[in-house]
Protein backbone atom coordinates (compact mmCIF):
# COMPACT_ATOMS: atom_id res chain seq x y z
CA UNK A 1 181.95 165.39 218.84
CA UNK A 2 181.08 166.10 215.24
CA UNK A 3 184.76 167.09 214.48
CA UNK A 4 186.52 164.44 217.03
CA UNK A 5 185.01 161.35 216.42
CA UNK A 6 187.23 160.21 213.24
CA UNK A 7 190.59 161.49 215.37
CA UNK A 8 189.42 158.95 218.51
CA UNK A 9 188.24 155.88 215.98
CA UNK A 10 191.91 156.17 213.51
CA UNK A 11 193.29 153.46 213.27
CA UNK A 12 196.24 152.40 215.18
CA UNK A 13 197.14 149.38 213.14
CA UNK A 14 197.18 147.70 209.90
CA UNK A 15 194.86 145.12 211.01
CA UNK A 16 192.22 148.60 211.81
CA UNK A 17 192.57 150.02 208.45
CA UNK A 18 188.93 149.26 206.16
CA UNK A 19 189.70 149.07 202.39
CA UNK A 20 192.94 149.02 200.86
CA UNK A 21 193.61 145.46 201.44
CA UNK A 22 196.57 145.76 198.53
CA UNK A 23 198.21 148.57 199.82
CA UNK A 24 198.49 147.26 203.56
CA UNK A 25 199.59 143.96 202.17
CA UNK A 26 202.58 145.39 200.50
CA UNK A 27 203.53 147.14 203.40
CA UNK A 28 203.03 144.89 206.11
CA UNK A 29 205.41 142.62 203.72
CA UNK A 30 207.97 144.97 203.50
CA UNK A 31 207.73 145.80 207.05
CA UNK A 32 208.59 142.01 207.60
CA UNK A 33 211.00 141.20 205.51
CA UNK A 34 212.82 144.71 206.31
CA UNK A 35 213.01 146.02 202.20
CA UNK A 36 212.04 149.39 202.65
CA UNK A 37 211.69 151.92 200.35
CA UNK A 38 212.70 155.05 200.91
CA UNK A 39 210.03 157.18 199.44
CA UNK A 40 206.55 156.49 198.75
CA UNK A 41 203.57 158.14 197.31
CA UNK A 42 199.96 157.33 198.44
CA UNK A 43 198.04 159.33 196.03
CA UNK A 44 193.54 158.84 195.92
CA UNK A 45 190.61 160.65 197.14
CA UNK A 46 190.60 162.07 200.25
CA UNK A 47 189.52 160.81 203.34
CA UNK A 48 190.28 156.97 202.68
CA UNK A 49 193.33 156.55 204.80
CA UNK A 50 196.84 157.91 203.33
CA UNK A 51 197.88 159.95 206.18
CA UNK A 52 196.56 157.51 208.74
CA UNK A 53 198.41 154.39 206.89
CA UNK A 54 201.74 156.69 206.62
CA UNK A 55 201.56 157.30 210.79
CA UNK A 56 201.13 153.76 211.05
CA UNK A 57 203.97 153.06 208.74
CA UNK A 58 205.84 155.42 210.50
CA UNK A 59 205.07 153.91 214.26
CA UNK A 60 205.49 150.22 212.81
CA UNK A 61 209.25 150.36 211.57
CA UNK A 62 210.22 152.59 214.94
CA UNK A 63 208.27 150.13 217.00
CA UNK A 64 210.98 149.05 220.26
CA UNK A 65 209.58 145.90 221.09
CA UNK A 66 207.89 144.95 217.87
CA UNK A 67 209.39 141.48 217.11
CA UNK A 68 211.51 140.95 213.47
CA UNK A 69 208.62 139.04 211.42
CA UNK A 70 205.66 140.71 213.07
CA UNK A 71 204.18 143.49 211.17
CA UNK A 72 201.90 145.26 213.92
CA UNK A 73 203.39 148.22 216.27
CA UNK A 74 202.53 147.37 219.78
CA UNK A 75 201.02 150.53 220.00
CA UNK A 76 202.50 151.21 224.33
CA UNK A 77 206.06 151.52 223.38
CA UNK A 78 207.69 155.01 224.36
CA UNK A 79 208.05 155.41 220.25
CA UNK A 80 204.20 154.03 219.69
CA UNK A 81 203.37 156.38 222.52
CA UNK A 82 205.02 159.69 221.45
CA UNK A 83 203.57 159.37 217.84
CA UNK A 84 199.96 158.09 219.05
CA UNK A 85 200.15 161.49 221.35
CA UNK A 86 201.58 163.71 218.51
CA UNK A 87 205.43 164.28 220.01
CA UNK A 88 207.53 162.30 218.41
CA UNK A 89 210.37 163.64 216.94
CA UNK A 90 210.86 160.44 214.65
CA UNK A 91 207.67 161.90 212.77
CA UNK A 92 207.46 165.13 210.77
CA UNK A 93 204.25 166.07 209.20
CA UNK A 94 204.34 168.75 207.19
CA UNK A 95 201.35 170.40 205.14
CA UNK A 96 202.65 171.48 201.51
CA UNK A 97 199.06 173.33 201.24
CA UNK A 98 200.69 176.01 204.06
CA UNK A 99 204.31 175.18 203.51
CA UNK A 100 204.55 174.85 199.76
CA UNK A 101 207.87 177.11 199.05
CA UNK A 102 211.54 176.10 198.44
CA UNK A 103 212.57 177.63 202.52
CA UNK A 104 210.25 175.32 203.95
CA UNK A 105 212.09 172.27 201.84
CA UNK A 106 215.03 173.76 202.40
CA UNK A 107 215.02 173.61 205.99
CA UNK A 108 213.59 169.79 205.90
CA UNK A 109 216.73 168.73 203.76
CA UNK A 110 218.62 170.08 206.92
CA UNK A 111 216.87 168.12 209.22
CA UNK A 112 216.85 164.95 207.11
CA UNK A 113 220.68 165.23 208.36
CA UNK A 114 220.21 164.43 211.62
CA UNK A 115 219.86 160.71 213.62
CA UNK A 116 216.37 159.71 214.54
CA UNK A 117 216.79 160.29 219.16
CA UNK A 118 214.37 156.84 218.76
CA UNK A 119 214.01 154.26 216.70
CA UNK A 120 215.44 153.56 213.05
CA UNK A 121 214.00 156.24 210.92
CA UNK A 122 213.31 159.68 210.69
CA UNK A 123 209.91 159.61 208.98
CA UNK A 124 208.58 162.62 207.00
CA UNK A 125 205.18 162.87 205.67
CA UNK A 126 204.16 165.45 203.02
CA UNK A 127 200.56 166.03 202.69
CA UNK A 128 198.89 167.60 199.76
CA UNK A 129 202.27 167.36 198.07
CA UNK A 130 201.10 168.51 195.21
CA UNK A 131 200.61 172.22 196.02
CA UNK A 132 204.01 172.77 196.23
CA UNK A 133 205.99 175.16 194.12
CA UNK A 134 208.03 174.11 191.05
CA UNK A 135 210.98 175.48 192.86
CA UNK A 136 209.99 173.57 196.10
CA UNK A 137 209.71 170.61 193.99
CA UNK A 138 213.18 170.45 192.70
CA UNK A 139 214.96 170.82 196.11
CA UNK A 140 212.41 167.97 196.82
CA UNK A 141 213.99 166.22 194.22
CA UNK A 142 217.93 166.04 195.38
CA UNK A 143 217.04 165.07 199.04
CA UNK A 144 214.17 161.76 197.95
CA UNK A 145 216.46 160.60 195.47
CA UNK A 146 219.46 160.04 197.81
CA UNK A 147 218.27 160.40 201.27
CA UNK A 148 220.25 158.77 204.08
CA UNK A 149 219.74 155.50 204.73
CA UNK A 150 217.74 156.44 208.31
CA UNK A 151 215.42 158.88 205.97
CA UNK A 152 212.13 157.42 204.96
CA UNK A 153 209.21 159.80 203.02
CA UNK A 154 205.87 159.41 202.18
CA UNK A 155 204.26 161.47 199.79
CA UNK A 156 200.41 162.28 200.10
CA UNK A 157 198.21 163.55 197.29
CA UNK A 158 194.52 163.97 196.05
CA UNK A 159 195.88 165.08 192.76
CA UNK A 160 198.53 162.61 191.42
CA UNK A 161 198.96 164.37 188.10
CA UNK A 162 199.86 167.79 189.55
CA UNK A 163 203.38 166.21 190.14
CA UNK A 164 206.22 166.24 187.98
CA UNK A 165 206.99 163.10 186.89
CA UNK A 166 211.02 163.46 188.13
CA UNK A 167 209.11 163.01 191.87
CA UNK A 168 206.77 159.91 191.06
CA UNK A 169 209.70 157.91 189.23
CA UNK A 170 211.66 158.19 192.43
CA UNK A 171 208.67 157.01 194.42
CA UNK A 172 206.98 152.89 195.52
CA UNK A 173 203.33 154.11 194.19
CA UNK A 174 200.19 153.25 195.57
CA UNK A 175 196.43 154.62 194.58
CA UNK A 176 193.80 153.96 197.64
CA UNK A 177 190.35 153.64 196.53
CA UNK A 178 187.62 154.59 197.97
CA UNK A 179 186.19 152.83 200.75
CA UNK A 180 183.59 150.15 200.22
CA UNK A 181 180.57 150.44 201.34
CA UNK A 182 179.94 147.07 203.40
CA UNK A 183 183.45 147.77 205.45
CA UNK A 184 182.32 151.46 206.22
CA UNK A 185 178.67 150.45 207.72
CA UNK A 186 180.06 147.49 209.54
CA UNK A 187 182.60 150.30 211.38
CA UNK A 188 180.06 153.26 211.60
CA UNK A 189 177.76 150.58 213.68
CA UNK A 190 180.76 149.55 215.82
CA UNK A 191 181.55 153.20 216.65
CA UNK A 192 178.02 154.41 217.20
CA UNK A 193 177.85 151.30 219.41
CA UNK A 194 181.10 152.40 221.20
CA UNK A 195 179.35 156.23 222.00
CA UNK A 196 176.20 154.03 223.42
CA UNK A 197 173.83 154.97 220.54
CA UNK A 198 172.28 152.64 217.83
CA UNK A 199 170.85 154.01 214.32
CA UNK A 200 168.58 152.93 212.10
CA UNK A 201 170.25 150.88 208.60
CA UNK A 202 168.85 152.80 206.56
CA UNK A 203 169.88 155.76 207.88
CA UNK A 204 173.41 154.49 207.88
CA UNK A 205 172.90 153.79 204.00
CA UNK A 206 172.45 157.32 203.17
CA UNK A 207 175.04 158.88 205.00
CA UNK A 208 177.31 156.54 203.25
CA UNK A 209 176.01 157.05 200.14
CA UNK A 210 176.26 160.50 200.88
CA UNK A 211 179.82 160.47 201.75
CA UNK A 212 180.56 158.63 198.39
CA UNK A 213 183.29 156.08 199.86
CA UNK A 214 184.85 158.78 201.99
CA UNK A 215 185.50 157.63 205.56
CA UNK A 216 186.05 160.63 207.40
CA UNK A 217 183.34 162.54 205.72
CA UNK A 218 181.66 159.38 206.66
CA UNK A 219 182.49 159.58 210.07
CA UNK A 220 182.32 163.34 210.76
CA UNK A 221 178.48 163.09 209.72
CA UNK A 222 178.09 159.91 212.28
CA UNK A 223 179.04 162.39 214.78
CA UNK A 224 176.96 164.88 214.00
CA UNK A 225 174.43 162.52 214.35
CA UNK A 226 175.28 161.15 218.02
CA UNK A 227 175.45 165.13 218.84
CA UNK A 228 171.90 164.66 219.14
CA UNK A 229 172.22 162.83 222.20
CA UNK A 230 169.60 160.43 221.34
CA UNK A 231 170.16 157.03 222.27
CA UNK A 232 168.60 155.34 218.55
CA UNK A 233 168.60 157.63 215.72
CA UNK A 234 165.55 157.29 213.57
CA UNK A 235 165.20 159.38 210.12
CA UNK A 236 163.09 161.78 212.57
CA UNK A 237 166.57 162.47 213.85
CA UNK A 238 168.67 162.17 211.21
CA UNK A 239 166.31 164.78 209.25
CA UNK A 240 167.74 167.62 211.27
CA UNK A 241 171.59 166.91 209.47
CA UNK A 242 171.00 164.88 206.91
CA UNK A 243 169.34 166.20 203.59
CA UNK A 244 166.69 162.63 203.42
CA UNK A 245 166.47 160.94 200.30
CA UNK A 246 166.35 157.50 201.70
CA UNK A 247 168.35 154.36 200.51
CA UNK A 248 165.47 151.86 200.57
CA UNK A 249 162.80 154.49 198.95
CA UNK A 250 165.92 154.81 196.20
CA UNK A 251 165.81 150.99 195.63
CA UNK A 252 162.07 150.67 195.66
CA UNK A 253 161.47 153.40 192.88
CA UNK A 254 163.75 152.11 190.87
CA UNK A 255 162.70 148.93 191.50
CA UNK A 256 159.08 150.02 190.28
CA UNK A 257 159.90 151.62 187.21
CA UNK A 258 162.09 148.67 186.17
CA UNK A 259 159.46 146.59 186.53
CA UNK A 260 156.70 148.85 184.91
CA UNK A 261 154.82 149.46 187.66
CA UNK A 262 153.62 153.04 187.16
CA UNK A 263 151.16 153.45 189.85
CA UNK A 264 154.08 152.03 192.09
CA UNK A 265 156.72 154.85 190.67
CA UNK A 266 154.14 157.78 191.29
CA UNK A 267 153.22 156.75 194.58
CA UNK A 268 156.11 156.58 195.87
CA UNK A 269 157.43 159.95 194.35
CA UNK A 270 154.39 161.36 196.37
CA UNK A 271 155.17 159.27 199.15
CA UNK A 272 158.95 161.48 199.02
CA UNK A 273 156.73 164.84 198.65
CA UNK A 274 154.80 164.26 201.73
CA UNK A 275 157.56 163.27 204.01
CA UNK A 276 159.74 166.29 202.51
CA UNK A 277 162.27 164.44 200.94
CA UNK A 278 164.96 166.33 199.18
CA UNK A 279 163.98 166.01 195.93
CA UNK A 280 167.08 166.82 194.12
CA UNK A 281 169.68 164.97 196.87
CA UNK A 282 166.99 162.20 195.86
CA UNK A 283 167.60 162.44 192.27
CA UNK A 284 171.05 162.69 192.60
CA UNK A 285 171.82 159.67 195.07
CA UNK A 286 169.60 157.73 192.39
CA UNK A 287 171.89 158.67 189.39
CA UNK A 288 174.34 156.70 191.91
CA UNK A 289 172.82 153.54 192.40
CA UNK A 290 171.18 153.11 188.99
CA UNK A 291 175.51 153.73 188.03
CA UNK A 292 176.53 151.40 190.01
CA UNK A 293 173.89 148.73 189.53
CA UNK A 294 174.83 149.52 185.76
CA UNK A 295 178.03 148.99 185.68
CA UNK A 296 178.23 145.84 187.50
CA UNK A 297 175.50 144.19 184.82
CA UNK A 298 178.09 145.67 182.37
CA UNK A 299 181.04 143.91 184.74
CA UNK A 300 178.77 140.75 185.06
CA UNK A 301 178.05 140.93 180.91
CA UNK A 302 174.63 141.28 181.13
CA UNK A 303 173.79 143.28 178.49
CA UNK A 304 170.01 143.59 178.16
CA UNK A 305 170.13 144.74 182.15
CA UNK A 306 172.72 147.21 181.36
CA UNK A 307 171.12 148.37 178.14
CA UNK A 308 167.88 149.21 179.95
CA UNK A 309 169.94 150.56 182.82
CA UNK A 310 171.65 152.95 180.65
CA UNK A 311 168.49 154.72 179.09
CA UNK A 312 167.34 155.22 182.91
CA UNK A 313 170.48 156.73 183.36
CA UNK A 314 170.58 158.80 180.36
CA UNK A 315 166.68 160.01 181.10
CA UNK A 316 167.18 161.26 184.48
CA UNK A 317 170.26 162.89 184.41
CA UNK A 318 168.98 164.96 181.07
CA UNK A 319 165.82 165.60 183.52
CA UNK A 320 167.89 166.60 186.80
CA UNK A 321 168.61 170.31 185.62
CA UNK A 322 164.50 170.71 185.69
CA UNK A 323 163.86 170.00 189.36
CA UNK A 324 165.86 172.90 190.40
CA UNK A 325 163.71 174.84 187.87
CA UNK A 326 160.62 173.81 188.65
CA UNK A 327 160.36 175.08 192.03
CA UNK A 328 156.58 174.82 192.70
CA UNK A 329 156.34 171.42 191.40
CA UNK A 330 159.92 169.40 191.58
CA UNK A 331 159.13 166.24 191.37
CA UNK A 332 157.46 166.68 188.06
CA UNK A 333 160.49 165.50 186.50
CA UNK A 334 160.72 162.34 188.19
CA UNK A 335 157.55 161.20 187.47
CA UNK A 336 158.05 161.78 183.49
CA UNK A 337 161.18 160.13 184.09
CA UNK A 338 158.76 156.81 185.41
CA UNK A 339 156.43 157.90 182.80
CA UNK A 340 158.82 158.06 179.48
CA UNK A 341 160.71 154.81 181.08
CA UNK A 342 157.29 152.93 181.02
CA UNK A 343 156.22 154.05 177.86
CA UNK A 344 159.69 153.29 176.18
CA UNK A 345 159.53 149.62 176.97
CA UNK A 346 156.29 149.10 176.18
CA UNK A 347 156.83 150.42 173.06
CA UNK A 348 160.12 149.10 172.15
CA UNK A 349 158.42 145.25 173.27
CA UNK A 350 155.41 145.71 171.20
CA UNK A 351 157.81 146.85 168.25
CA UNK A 352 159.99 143.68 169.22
CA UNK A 353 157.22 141.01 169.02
CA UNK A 354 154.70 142.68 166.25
CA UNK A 355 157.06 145.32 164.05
CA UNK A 356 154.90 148.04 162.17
CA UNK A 357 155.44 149.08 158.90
CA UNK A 358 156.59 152.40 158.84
CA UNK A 359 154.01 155.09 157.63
CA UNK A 360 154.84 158.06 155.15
CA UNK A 361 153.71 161.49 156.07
CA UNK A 362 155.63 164.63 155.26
CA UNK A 363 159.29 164.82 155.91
CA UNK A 364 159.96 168.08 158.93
CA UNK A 365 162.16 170.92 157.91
CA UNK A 366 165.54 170.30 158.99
CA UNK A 367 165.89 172.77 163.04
CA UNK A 368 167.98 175.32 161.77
CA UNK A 369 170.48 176.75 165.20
CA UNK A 370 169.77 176.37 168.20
CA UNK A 371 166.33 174.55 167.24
CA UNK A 372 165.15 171.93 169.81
CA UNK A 373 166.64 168.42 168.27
CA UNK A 374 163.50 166.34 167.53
CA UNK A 375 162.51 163.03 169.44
CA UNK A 376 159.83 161.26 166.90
CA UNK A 377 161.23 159.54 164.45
CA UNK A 378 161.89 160.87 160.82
CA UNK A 379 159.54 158.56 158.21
CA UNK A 380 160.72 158.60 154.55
CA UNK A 381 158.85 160.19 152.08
CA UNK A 382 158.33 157.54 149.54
CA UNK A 383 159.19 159.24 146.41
CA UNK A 384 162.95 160.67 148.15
CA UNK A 385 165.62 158.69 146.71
CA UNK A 386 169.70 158.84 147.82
CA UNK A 387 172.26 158.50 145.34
CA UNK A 388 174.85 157.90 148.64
CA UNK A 389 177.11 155.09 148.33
CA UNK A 390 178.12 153.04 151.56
CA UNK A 391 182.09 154.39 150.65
CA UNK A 392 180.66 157.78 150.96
CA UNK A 393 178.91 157.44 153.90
CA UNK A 394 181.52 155.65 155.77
CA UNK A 395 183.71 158.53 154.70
CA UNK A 396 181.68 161.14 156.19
CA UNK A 397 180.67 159.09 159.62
CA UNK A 398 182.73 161.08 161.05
CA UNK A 399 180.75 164.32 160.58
CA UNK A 400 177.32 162.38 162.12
CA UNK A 401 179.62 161.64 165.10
CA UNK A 402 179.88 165.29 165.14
CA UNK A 403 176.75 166.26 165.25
CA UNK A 404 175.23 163.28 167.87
CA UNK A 405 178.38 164.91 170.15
CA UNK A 406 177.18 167.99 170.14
CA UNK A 407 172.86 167.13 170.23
CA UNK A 408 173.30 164.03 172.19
CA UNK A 409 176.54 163.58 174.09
CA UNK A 410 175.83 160.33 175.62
CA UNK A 411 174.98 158.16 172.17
CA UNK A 412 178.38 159.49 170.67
CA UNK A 413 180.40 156.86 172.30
CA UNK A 414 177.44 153.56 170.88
CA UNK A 415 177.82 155.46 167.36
CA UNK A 416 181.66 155.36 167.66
CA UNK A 417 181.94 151.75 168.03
CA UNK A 418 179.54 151.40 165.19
CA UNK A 419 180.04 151.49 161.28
CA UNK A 420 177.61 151.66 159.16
CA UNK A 421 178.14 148.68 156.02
CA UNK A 422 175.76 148.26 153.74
CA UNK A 423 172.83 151.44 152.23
CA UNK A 424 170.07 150.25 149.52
CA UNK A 425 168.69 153.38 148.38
CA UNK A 426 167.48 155.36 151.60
CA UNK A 427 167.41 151.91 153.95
CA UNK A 428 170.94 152.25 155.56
CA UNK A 429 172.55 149.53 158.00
CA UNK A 430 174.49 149.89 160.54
CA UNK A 431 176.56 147.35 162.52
CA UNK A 432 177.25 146.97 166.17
CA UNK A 433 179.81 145.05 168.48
CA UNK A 434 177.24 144.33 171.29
CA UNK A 435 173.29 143.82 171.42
CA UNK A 436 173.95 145.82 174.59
CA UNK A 437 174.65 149.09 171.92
CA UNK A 438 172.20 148.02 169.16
CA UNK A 439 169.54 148.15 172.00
CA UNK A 440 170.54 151.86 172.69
CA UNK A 441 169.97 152.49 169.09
CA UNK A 442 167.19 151.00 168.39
CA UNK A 443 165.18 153.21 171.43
CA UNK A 444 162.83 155.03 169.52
CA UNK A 445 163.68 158.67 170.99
CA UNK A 446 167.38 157.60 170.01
CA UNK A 447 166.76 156.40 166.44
CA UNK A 448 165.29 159.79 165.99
CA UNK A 449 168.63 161.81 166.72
CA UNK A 450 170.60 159.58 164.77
CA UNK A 451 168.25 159.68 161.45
CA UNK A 452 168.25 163.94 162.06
CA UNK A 453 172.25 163.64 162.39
CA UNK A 454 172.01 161.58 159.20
CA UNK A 455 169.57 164.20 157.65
CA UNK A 456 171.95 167.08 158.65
CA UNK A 457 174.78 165.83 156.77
CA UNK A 458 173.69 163.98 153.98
CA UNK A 459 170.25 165.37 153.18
CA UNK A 460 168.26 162.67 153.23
CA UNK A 461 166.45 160.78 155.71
CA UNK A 462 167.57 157.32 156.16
CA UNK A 463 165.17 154.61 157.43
CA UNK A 464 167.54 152.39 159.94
CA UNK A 465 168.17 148.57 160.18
CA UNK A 466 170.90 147.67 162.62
CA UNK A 467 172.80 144.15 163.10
CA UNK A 468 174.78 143.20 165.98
CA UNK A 469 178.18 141.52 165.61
CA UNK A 470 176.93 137.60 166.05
CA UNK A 471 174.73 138.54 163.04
CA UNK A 472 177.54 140.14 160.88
CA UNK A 473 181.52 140.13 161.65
CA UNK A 474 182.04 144.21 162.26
CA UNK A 475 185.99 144.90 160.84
CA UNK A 476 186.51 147.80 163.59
CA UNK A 477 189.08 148.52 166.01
CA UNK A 478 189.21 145.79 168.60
CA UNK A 479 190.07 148.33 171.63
CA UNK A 480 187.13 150.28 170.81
CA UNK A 481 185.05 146.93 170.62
CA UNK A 482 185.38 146.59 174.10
CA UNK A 483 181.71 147.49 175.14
CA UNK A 484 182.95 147.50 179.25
CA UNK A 485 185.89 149.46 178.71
CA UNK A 486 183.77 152.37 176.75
CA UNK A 487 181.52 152.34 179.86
CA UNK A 488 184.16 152.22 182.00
CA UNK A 489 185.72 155.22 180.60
CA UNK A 490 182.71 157.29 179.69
CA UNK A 491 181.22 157.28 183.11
CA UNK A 492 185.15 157.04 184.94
CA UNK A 493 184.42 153.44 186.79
CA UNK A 494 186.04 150.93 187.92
CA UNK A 495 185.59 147.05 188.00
CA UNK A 496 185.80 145.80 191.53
CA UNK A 497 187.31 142.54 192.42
């Protein structure tokens, strides 16, 4: 069943497709109204639909009894039929990862020549399109850019920028996304209720999660799960295929550390050890959600939310390489994760409401290579003294971008929307678009590397003061300015509708 059960549930209509609400609403317009293309390209990650939307396509505009303005193939047709049962001649499918040389396109530019036996159009779909040859690729060219007028292709792809660019101008483009998540549990229940088993929600969560928007990965592990032959499948089930790190125990962690409830946190991390929770698949589903719960405060301009989000972020994925290391004890790293997020706040909320003078021991040697970057923050000796203009400094940002790149990767992109503007002997200002960055900044363990990248190229060690832009206009590049675009782009998101 485990390798069936997506091939009995596709789709055999528009109306059956999950997701891609754009794409089929194109198509079903075009459909209607009889403007055709005659090539297309559905190019997105795999297992979301582009092959099963190009059969339907390809059965909807060869459809006998299938009225003028409907958009739907009836599906019991003699066309409908052959193509549902894989012997229609109408349809070609051909696999470019096993037929990616210029004979195999050679010989389809013969048969493009030839009348569909029934229906309107000879339909050819080319999955994986990508892996074909360059020499493949132009004899692909010649027959998509005048095809006959009973020709129609559609071009699959999980790698849109392997083609030449000759192919996608001749193409009607469309990216699929991948599926959302409410759409895929809704359909996994209706199938598992279909094979006369229920499951558990939560268990339904994680195998979504862990088939990151993919349906038939989705789907393929559903089966696997009904192979069981259980009638409900508990996590006692489930345990046996899928690698637990529970969806609920995910939201209730992080839940608990947002909220600064240590004792909550720990427990529950022990709570994972004695029910033999993955440890790792539990860190790793968690970067996840605390990404996605991220970047929709980011989408929703919540700031504060998303600045606090982001250090959680930024601590456990620095922490995830340890678990595999720590073999005898793998959870350690979550719990200083909890720990160091508790701490943090409490700290950066007592500096908030009662701010500390800063006190004046020695200054550390500068970590020569390959020296562990510091995480206290440098105090300035009070007799030290910079001779630094602001001119200079703005002139050598550049190199303290350099450095925070290479010691901290994820505050390069805050920094770069920053400049600093004003420097009164060794207190040095620096100005930021958004609270939402200042906040980043202003984390202790983060002022730290940016005073040692300050150290590193200008030898002295700056004490900080930032503004944010309501406070001071910032004369930056606007694009740049855009706080959700950065986010967007550094962690490769999108902004849902």
């Amino acid at each position: 069943m485990s390798s069936t059960l997506y091939r009995k549930y596709r789709p055999q209509c528009f109306s059956e497709i999950i997701g891609q609400q754009h794409i089929k609403a194109t198509l079903e317009q075009e459909v209607k109204m009889n403007r055709l293309a005659h090539a297309y390209l559905f190019c997105g990650p795999r297992g979301v639909g582009k092959t099963t939307l190009a059969r339907i396509m390809a059965k909807t505009i060869n459809c006998q009894t299938r009225e003028s303005t409907a958009s739907e193939p009836c599906n019991e047709c003699e066309s409908c039929t052959a193509i549902n049962e894989g012997r229609s001649l109408n349809l070609i499918e051909i696999d470019a990862a096993s037929h990616r040389g210029i004979n195999e396109i050679r010989e389809l530019r013969e048969h493009v020549k030839f009348f569909p036996q029934q229906g309107l159009y000879n339909v050819f779909i080319i999955d994986e399109v990508h892996m074909l040859t360059s020499e493949a690729f132009n004899a692909l060219l010649k027959t998509i850019e005048e095809p006959p007028a009973h020709a129609l292709f559609i071009l699959a792809t999980t790698e849109v920028h392997k083609l030449p660019e000759t192919i996608i101008s001749r193409c009607q483009r469309f990216d699929f996304k991948k599926l959302p998540s409410t759409e895929l549990k809704t359909r996994l229940m209706a199938i598992a209720e279909k094979e006369g088993a229920s499951i558990e929600e939560d268990v339904v969560d994680t195998l979504i999660l862990r088939a990151e928007g993919c349906g038939r990965d989705a789907e393929s592990i559903l089966g696997q799960l009904l192979s069981l032959g259980e009638q409900r499948i508990t996590w006692e089930h489930a345990g046996l295929v899928l690698p637990r790190s529970d969806r609920v125990l995910i939201e209730q962690w992080i839940t608990a550390v947002l909220d600064k409830k240590i004792d909550s946190a720990l427990s529950l991390i022990q709570q994972l050890i004695n029910e033999g929770v993955d440890i790792e698949r539990f860190a790793q589903d968690t970067v996840i959600v605390i990404r996605q719960k991220m970047m929709q405060e980011i989408s929703d301009q919540n700031m504060d939310k998303g600045s606090i989000l982001f250090t959680f972020l930024d601590m456990l994925i620095q922490r995830m390489p340890d678990i595999r290391k720590m073999t005898e004890i793998p959870h350690l790293p979550l719990e200083l994760v909890a720990v160091e997020m508790v701490l943090n706040r409490a700290t950066s909320a007592s500096h908030h409401t009662n701010p500390v003078p800063a006190s004046a021991p020695q200054v550390p040697p500068t970590p020569g290579p390959g020296a562990a970057l510091i995480h206290e923050p440098l105090t300035q000796h009070h007799t030290e003294k910079s001779d630094h203009t602001i001119q200079t400094i703005q002139q050598r940002w550049e190199e303290v971008l350099d450095y925070i790149q290479h010691h901290a990767p994820s505050l390069s992109f805050v920094l770069g929307v920053a400049q600093p503007i004003a420097v009164n002997n060794t207190i040095l200002t620096i100005a930021f678009s958004y609270k939402f960055h200042q906040d980043i900044i202003n984390n202790q363990k983060n002022k730290a590397v940016v005073q040692q990248a300050l150290r590193n190229v200008f030898g002295v060690v700056y004490d900080i003061r930032t503004i944010a832009s309501e406070e001071k206009p910032i004369k930056t590049d606007t694009n740049k300015d855009d706080v959700l675009a950065v986010v967007l782009e550094t962690f490769e998101g999108a902004v849902a509708d």
